[in-house]
Structure formats: structure tokens, C-alpha cells
N, C-alpha and C. Protein backbone atom coordinates (compact mmCIF):
# COMPACT_ATOMS: atom_id res chain seq x y z
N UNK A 1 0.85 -1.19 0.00
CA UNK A 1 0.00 0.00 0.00
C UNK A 1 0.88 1.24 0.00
N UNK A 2 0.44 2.45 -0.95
CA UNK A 2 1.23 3.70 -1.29
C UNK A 2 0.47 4.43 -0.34
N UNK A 3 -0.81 4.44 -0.67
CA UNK A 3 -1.59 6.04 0.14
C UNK A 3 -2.12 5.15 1.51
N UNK A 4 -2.43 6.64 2.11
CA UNK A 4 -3.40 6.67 3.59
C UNK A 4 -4.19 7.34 3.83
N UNK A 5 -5.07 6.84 4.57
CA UNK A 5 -6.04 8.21 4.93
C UNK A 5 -5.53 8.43 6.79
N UNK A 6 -5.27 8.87 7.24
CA UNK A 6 -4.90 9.42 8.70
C UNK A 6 -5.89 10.11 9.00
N UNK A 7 -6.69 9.82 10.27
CA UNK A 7 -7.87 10.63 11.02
C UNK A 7 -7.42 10.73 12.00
N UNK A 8 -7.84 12.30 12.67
CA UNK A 8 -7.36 12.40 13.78
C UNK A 8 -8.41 12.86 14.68
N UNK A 9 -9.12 12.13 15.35
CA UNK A 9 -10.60 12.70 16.21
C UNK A 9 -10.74 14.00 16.94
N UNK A 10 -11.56 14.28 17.18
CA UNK A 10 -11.27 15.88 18.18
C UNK A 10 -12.38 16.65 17.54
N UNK A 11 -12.55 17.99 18.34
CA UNK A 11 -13.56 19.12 18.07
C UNK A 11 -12.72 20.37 17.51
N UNK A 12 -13.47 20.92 16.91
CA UNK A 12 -12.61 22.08 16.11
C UNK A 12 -13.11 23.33 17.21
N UNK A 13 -12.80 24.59 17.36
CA UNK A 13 -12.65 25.15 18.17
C UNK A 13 -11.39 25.33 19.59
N UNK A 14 -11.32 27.20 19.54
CA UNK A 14 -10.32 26.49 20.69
C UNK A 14 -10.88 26.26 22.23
N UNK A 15 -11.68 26.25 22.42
CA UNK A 15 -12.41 25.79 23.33
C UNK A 15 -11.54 24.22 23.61
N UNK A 16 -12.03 23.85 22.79
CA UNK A 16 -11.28 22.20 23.39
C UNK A 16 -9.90 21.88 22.06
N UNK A 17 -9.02 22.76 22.02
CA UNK A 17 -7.91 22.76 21.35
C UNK A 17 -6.80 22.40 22.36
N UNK A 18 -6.05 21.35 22.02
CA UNK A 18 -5.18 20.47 23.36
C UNK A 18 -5.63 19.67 24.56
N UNK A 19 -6.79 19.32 23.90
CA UNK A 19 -7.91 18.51 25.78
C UNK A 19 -7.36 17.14 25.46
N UNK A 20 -7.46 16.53 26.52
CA UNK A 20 -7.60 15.01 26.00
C UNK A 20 -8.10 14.63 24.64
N UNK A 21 -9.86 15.20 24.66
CA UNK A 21 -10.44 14.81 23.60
C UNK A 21 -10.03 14.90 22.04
N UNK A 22 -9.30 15.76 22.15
CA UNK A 22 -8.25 16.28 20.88
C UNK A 22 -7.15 15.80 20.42
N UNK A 23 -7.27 14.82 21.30
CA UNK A 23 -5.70 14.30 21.04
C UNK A 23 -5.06 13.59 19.62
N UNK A 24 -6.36 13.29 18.85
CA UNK A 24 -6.39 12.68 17.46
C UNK A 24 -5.68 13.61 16.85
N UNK A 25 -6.49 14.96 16.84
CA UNK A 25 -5.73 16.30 15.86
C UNK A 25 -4.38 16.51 16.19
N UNK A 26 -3.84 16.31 17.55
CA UNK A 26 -2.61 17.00 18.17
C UNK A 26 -1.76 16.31 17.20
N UNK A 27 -1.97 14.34 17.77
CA UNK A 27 -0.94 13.98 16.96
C UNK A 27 -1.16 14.09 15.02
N UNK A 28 -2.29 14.20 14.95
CA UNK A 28 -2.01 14.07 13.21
C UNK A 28 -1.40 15.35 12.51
N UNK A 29 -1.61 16.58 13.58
CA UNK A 29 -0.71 18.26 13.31
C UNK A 29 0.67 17.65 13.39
N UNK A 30 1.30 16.66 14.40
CA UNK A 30 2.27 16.84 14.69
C UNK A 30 2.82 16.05 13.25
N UNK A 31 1.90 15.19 13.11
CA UNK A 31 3.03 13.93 12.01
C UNK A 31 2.97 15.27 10.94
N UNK A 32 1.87 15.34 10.52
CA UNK A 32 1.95 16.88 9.09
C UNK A 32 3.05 17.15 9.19
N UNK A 33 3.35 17.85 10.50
CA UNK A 33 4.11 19.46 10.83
C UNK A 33 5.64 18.45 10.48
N UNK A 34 5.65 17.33 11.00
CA UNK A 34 7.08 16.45 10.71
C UNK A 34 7.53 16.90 9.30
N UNK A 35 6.46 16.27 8.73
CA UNK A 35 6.57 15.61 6.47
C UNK A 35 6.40 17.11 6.30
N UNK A 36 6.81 17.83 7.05
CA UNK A 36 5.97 19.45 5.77
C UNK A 36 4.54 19.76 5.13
N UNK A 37 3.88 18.98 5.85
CA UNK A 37 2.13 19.32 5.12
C UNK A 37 1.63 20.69 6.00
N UNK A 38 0.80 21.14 5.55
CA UNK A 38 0.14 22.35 5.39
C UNK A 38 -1.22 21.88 5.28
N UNK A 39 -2.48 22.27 6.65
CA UNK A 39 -3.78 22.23 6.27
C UNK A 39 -4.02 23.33 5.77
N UNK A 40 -4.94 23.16 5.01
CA UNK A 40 -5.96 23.64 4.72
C UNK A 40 -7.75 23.26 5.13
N UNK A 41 -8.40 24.27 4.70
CA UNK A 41 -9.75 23.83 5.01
C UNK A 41 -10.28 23.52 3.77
N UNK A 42 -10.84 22.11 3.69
CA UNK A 42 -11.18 21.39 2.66
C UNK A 42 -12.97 20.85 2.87
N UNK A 43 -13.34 19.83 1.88
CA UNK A 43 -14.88 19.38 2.16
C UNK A 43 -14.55 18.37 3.82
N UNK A 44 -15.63 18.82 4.74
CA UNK A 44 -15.59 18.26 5.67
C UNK A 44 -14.40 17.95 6.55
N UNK A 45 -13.27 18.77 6.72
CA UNK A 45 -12.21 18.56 7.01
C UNK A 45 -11.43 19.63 7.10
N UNK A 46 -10.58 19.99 8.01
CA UNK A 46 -8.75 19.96 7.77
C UNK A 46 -7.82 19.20 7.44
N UNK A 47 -7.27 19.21 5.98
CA UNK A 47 -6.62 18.53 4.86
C UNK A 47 -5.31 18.64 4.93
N UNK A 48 -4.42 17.98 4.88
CA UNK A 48 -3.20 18.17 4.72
C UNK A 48 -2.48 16.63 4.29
N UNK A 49 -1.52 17.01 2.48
CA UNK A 49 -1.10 15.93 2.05
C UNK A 49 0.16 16.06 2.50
N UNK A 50 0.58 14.36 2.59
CA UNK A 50 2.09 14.34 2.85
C UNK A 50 2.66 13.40 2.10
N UNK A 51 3.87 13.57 1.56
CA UNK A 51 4.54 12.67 1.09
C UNK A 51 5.80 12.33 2.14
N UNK A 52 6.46 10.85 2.14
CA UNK A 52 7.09 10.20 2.59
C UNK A 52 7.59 8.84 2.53
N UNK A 53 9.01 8.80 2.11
CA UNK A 53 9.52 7.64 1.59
C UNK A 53 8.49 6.53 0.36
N UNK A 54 8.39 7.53 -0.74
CA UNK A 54 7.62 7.03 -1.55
C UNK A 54 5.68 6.91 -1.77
N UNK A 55 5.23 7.00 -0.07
CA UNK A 55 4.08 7.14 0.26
C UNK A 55 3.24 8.28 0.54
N UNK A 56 2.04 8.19 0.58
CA UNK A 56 0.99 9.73 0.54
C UNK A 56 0.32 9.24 1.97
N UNK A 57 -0.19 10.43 2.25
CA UNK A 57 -0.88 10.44 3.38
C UNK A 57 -1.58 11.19 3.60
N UNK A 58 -2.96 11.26 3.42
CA UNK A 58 -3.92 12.24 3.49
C UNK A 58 -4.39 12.60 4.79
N UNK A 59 -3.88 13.60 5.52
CA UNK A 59 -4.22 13.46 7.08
C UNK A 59 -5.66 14.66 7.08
N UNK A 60 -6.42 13.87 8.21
CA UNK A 60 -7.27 14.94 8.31
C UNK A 60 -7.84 15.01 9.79
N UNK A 61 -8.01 15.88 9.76
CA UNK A 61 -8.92 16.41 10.94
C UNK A 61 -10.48 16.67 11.19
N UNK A 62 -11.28 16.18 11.15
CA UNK A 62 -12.72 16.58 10.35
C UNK A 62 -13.26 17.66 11.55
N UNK A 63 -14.01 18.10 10.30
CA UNK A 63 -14.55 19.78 11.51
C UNK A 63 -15.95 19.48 11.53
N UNK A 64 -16.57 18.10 11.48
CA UNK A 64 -18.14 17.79 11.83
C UNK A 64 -18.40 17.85 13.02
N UNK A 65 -17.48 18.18 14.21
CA UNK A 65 -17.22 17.56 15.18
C UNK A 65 -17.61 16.23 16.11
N UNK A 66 -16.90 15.80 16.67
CA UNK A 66 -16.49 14.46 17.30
C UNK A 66 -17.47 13.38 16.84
N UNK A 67 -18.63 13.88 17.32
CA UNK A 67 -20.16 12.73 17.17
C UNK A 67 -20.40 12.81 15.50
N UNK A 68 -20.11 13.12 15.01
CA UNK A 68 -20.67 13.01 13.52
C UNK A 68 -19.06 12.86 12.75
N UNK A 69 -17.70 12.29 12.85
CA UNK A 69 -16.85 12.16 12.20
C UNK A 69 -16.47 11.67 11.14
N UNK A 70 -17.66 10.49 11.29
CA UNK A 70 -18.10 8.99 10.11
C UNK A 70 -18.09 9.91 8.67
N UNK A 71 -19.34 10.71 8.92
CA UNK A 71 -19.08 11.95 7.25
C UNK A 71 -18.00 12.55 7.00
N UNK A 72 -17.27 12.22 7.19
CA UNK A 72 -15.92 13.33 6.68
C UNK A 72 -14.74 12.17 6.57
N UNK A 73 -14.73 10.94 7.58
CA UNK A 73 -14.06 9.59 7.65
C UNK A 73 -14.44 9.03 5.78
N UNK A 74 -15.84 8.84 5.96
CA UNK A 74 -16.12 8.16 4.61
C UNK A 74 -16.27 9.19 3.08
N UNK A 75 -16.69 10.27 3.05
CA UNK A 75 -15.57 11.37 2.68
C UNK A 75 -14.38 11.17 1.47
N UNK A 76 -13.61 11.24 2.54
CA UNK A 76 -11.82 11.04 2.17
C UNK A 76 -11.93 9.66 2.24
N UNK A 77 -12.34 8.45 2.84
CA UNK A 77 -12.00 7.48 1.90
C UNK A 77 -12.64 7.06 0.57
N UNK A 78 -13.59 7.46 0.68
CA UNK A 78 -14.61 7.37 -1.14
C UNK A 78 -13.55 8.46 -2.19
N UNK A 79 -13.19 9.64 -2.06
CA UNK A 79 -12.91 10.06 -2.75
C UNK A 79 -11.49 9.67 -3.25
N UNK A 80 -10.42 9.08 -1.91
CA UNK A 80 -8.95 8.77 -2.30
C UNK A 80 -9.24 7.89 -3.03
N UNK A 81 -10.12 6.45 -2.87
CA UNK A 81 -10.48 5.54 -3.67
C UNK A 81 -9.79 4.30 -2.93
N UNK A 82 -9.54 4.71 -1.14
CA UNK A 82 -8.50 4.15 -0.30
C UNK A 82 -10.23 2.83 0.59
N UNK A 83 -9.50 1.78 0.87
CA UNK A 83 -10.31 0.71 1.83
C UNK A 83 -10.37 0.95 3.13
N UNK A 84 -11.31 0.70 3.79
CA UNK A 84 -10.57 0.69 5.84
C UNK A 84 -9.35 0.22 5.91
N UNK A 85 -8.72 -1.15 5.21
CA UNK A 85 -7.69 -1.04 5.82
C UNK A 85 -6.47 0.03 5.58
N UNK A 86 -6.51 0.92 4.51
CA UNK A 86 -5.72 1.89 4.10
C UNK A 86 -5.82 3.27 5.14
N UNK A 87 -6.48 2.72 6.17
CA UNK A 87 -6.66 4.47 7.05
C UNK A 87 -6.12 4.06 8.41
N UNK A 88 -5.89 4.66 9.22
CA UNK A 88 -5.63 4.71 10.68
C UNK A 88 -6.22 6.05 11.25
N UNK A 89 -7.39 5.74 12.35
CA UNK A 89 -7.56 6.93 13.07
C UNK A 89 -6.80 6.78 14.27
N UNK A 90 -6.73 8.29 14.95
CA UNK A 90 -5.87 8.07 15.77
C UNK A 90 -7.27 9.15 17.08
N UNK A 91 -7.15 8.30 18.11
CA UNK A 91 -8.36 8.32 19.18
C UNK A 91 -7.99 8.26 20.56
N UNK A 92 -8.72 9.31 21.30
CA UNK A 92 -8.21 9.13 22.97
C UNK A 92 -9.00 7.75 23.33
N UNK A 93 -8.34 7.29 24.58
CA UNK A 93 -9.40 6.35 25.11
C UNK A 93 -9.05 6.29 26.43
N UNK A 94 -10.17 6.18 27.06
CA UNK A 94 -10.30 6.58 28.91
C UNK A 94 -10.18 5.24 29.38
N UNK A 95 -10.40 4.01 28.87
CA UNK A 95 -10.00 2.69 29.35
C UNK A 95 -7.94 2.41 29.36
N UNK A 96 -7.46 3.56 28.59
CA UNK A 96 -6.27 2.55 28.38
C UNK A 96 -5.46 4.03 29.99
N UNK A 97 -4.40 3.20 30.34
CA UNK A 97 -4.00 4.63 31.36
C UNK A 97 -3.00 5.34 30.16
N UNK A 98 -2.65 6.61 31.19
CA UNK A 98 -1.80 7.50 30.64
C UNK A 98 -0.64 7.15 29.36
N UNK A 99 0.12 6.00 29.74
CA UNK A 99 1.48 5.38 29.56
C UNK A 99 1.53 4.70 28.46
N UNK A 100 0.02 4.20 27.88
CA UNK A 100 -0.11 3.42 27.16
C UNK A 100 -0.44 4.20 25.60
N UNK A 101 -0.47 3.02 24.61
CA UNK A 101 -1.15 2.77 23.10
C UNK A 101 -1.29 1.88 22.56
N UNK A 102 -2.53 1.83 22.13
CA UNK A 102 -2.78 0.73 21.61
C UNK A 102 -3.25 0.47 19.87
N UNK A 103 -2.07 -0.19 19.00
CA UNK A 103 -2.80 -0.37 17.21
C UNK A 103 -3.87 -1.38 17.21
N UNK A 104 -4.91 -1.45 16.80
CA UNK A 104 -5.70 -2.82 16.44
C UNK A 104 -6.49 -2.15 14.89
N UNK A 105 -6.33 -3.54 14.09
CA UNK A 105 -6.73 -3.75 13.04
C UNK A 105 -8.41 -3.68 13.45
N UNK A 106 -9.31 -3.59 14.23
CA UNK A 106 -10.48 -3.54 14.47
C UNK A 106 -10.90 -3.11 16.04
N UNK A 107 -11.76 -3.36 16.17
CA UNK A 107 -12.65 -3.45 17.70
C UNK A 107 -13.72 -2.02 17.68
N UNK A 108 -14.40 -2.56 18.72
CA UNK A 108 -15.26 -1.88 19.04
C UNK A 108 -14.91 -0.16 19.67
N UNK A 109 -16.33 -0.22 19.62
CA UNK A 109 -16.02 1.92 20.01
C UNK A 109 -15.82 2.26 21.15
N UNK A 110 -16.29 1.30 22.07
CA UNK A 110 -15.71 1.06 23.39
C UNK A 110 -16.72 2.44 23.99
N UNK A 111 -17.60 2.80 23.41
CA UNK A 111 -18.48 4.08 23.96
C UNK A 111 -17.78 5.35 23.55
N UNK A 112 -16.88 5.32 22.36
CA UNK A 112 -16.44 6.27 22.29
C UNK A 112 -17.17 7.14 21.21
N UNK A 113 -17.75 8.11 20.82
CA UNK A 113 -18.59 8.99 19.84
C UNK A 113 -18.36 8.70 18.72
N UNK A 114 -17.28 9.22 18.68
CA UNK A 114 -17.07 9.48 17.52
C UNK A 114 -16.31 8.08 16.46
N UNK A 115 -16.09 6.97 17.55
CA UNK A 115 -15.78 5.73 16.86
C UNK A 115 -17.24 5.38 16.02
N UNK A 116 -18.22 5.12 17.38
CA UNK A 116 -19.70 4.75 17.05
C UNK A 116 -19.77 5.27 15.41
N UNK A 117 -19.88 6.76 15.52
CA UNK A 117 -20.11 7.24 14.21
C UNK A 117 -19.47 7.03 13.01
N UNK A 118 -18.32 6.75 12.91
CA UNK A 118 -17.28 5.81 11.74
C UNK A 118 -17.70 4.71 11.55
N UNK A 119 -18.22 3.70 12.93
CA UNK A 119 -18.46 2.47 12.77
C UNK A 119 -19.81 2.45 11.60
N UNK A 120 -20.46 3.20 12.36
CA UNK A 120 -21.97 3.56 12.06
C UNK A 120 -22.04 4.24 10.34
N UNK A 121 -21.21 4.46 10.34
CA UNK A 121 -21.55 5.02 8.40
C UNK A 121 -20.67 4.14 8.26
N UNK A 122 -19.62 3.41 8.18
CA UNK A 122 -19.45 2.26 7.25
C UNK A 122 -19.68 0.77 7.61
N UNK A 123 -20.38 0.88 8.38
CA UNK A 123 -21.08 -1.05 8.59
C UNK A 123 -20.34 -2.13 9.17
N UNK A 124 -19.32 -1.15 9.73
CA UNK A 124 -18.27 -2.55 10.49
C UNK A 124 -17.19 -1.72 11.38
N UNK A 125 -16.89 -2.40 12.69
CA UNK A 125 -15.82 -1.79 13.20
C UNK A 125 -13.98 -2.02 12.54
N UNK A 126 -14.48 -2.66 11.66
CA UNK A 126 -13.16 -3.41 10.64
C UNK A 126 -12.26 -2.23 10.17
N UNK A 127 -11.83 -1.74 10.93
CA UNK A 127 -11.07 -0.28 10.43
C UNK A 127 -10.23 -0.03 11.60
N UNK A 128 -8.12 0.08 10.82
CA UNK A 128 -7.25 0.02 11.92
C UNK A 128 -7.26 1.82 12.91
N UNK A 129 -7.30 1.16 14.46
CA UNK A 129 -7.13 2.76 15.11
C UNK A 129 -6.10 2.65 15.87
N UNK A 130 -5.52 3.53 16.34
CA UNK A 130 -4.34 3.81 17.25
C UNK A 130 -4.95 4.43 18.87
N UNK A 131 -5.16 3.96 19.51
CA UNK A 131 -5.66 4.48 20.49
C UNK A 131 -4.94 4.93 21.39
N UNK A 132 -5.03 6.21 21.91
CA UNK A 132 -3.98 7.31 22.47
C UNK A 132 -4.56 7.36 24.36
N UNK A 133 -3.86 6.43 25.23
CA UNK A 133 -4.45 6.34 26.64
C UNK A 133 -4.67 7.96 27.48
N UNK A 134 -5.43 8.14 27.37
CA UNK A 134 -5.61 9.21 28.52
C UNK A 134 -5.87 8.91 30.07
N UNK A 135 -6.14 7.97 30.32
CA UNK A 135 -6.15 7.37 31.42
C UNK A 135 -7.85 7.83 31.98
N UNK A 136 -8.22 7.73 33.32
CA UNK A 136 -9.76 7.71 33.55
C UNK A 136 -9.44 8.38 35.38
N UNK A 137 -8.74 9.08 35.25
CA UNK A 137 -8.33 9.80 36.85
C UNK A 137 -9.43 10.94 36.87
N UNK A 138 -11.04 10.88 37.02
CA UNK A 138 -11.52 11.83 37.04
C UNK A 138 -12.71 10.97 38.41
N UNK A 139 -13.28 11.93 39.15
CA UNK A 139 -14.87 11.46 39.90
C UNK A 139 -15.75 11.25 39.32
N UNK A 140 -16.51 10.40 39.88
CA UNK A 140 -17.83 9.69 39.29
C UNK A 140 -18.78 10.74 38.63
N UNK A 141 -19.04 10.62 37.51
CA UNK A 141 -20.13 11.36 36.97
C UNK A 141 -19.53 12.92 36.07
N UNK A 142 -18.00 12.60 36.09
CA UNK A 142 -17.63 13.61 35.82
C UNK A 142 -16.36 13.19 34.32
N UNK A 143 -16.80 12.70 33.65
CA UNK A 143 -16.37 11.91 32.60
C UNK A 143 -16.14 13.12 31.21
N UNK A 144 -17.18 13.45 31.15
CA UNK A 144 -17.51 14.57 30.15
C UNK A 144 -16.48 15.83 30.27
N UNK A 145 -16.60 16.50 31.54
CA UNK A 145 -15.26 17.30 31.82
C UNK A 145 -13.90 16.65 31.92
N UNK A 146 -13.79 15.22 32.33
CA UNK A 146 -12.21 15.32 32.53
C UNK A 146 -11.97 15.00 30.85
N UNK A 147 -12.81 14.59 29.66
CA UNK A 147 -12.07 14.74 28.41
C UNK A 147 -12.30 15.52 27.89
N UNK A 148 -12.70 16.87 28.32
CA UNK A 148 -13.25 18.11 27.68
C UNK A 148 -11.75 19.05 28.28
N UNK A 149 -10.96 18.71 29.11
CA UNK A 149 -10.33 19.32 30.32
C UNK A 149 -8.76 19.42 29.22
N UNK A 150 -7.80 20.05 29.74
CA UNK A 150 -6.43 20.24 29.50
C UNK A 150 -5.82 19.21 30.04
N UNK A 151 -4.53 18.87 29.72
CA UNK A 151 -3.48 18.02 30.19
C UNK A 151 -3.33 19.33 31.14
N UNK A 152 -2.93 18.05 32.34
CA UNK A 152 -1.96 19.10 33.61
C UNK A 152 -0.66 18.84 33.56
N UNK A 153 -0.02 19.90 34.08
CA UNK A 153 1.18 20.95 33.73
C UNK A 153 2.12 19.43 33.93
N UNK A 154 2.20 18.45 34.51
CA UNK A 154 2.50 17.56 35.21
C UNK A 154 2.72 16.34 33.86
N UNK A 155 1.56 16.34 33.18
CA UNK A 155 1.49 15.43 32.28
C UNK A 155 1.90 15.70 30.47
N UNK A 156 2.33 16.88 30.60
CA UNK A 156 2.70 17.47 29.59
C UNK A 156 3.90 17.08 28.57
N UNK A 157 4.90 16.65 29.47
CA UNK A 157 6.28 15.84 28.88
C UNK A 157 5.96 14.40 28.28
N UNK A 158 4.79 14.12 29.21
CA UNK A 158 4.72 12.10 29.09
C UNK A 158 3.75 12.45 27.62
N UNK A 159 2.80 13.31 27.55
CA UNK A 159 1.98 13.68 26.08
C UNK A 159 2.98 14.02 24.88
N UNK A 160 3.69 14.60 25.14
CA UNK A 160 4.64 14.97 24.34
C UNK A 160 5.52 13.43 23.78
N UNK A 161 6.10 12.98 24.50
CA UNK A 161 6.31 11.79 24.01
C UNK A 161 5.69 11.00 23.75
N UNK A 162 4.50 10.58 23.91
CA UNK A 162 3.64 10.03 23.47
C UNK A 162 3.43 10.18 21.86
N UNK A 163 3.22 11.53 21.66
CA UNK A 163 2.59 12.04 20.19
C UNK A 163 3.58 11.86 19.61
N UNK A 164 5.15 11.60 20.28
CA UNK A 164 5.76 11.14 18.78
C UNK A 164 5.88 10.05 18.54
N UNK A 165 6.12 8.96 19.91
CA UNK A 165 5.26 7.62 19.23
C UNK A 165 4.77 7.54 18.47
N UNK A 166 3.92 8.79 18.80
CA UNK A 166 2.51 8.16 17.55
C UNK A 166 3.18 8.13 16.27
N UNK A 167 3.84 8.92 16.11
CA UNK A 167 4.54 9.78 14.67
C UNK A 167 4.85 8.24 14.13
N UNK A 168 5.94 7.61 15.05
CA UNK A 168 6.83 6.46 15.11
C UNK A 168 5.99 5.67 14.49
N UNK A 169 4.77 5.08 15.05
CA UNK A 169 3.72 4.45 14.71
C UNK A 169 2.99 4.35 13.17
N UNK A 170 2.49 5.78 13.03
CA UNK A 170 2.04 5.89 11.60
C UNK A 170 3.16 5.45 10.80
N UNK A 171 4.23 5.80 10.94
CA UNK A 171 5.48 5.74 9.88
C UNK A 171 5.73 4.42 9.57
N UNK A 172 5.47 3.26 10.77
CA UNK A 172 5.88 1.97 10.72
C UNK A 172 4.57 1.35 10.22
N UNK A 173 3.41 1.92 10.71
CA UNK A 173 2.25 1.19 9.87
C UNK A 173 2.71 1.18 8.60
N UNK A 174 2.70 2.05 7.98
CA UNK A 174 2.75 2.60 6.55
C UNK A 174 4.02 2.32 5.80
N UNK A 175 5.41 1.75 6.81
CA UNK A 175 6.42 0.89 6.02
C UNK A 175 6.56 -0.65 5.99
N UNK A 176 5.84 -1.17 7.40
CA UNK A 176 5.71 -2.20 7.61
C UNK A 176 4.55 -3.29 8.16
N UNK A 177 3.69 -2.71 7.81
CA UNK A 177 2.30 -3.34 8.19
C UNK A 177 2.03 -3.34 9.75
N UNK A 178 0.57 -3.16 9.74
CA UNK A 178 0.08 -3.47 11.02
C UNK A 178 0.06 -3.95 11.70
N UNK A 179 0.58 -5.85 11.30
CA UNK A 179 0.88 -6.66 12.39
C UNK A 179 2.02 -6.67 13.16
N UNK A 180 3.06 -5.85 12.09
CA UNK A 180 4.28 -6.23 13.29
C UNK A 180 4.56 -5.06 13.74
N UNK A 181 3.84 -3.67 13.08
CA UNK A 181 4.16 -2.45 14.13
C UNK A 181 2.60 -2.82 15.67
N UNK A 182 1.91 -3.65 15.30
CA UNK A 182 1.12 -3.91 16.49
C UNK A 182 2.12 -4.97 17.22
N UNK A 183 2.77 -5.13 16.73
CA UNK A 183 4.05 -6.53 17.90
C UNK A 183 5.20 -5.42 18.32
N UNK A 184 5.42 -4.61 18.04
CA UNK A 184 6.49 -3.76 18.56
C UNK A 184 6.31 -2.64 18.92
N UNK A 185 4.87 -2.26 18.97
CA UNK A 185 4.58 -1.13 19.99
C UNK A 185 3.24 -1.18 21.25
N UNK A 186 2.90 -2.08 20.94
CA UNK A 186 1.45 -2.36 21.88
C UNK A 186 1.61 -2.42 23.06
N UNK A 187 2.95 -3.33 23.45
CA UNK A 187 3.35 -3.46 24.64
C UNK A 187 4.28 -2.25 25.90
N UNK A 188 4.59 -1.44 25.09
CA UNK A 188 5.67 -0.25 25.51
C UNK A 188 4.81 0.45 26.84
N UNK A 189 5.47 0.77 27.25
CA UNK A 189 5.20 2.41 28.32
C UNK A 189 5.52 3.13 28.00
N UNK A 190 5.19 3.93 28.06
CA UNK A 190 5.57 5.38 27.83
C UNK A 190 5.32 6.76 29.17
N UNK A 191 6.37 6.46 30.41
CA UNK A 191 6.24 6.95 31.04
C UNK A 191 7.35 8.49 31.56
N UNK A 192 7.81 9.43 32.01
CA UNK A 192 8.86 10.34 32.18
C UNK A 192 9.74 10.68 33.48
């Protein structure tokens, strides 16, 4: 496989610009900002192509926000002319802790919105994601604010390394398939 589609979940606004919930966009700005891409505002999206070691990468950001992502997911893959398996979104998740990431070639939305809604416009959870741990350190009933909330000042270095994992990640999906960048990064910490 040459091309990709790269999704990066999150709400547009700066209201929640750098929250947990954003964390899809952070890292897919960061891989761009790596390769030299440049968004723009495109159909259903923030667009930005990249080339690298022979390969394309259509990264996006969709501005439907979070709960409705599926339209702008299916989108850019109808139009690249790319399959689920040609995409990777990249997604917070409150089940995995801080330290962690996780690649899987599938699974469920795990209650997450804006998975539901990808799942939900294309008919299967059969689509690879990168799931970015935010961990679940918030009080009962208060779920909604702690992924609406900022990284604290505290957790800022361990995010930072994290997002270039991620970088690490996309790069190895996309040179060496999913199964063995899921055997050589699934297991890691990532702690500071």
C-alpha cells in the first residue's frame, strides 16, 4: 500500500484545542508538521497531504465535530479511492491509562462517539485505530469534563512523548504493516 487516509478525532474550536479529547488532531498536526504538510480547510475537514519515503498520506482532521466524524471519515476514503484497511484513526481512550497505546486492526467503540459514528456510516468496526491512553483519573459522573479538560502541567512531557510515538507508529504502519508495528509497539510504556 502507497496512500493513507490518517484521522485524527477531536472538536474544532479552541475551546477544546489540546484537551484530552483532541488528542487525534494533536498527533495528526504533529506527524503533518514532521513531512511538511500544510492544512488547509477542505470538504468536511482539515486537509493536509504528505509525502514520505515514496508514500501519501492524506491526514485529516474533520470539523463535523467528534459525534458526527463517520461523514468526513467516509468522505476522504470514497474520494482517495483508499479501503478501511488503508486508514488509521488516531483516538483518545479513557480505558487505556496514561502510559499506554494501543494499534488494532479492528474493535469496538468502546463508547467512544465518535468511533460509534465511523463504525456507524461504514457497517463494520473493521477499520485500523491507534488508540492514544488518557487514562480515567476523574470522579464519578464527571467523565464529560475530565475529556473536555487540558493536560496538567505535570502530564505534559509524558503527552509529548507520546505524540511522537505516535509519529513512530504511523510511519511503521505505513512501512511495515500493522501486524508487526502492532508486535512492537502495543506493549511499551511510555512513562517520564
Amino acid at each position: 500500500m502507497n496512500k493513507f487516509l490518517i484521522v485524527g478525532l477531536g472538536n474544532i474550536g479552541n475551546e477544546y484545542a489540546h484537551t484530552r479529547h483532541n488528542i487525534g488532531f494533536d498527533v495528526v498536526n504533529a506527524f503533518a508538521l514532521k513531512h511538511g504538510g500544510l492544512f488547509k480547510v477542505d470538504r468536511l475537514a482539515y486537509m493536509a497531504e504528505v509525502k514520505w519515503k515514496g508514500k501519501t498520506f492524506i491526514c485529516i482532521c474533520p470539523t463535523t465535530y467528534m459525534n458526527l466524524s463517520g461523514r468526513a471519515f467516509r468522505y476522504w476514503m470514497d474520494k482517495e479511492k483508499l479501503s478501511p484497511e488503508q486508514t488509521l484513526t488516531i483516538v483518545d481512550d479513557l480505558a487505556l491509562p496514561l502510559e499506554k497505546i494501543r494499534l488494532r486492526k479492528a474493535g469496538s467503540s468502546a463508547g467512544h462517539n465518535g468511533l460509534k459514528d465511523i463504525e456507524a456510516i461504514l457497517g463494520t468496526d473493521a477499520y485500523p485505530k491507534l488508540r492514544f491512553g488518557i487514562g480515567n483519573d476523574y470522579p464519578k459522573g464527571m467523565q464529560a469534563d475530565f475529556v473536555l479538560s487540558k493536560w496538567k502541567k505535570e502530564e505534559a512531557p509524558q503527552v509529548q512523548q507520546k505524540i511522537e510515538k505516535c509519529i513512530e507508529i504511523i510511519e511503521s504502519y505505513a512501512s511495515i504493516g500493522i501486524d508487526k508495528t502492532m508486535s512492537l509497539y502495543n506493549q511499551i510504556s511510555i512513562s517520564v
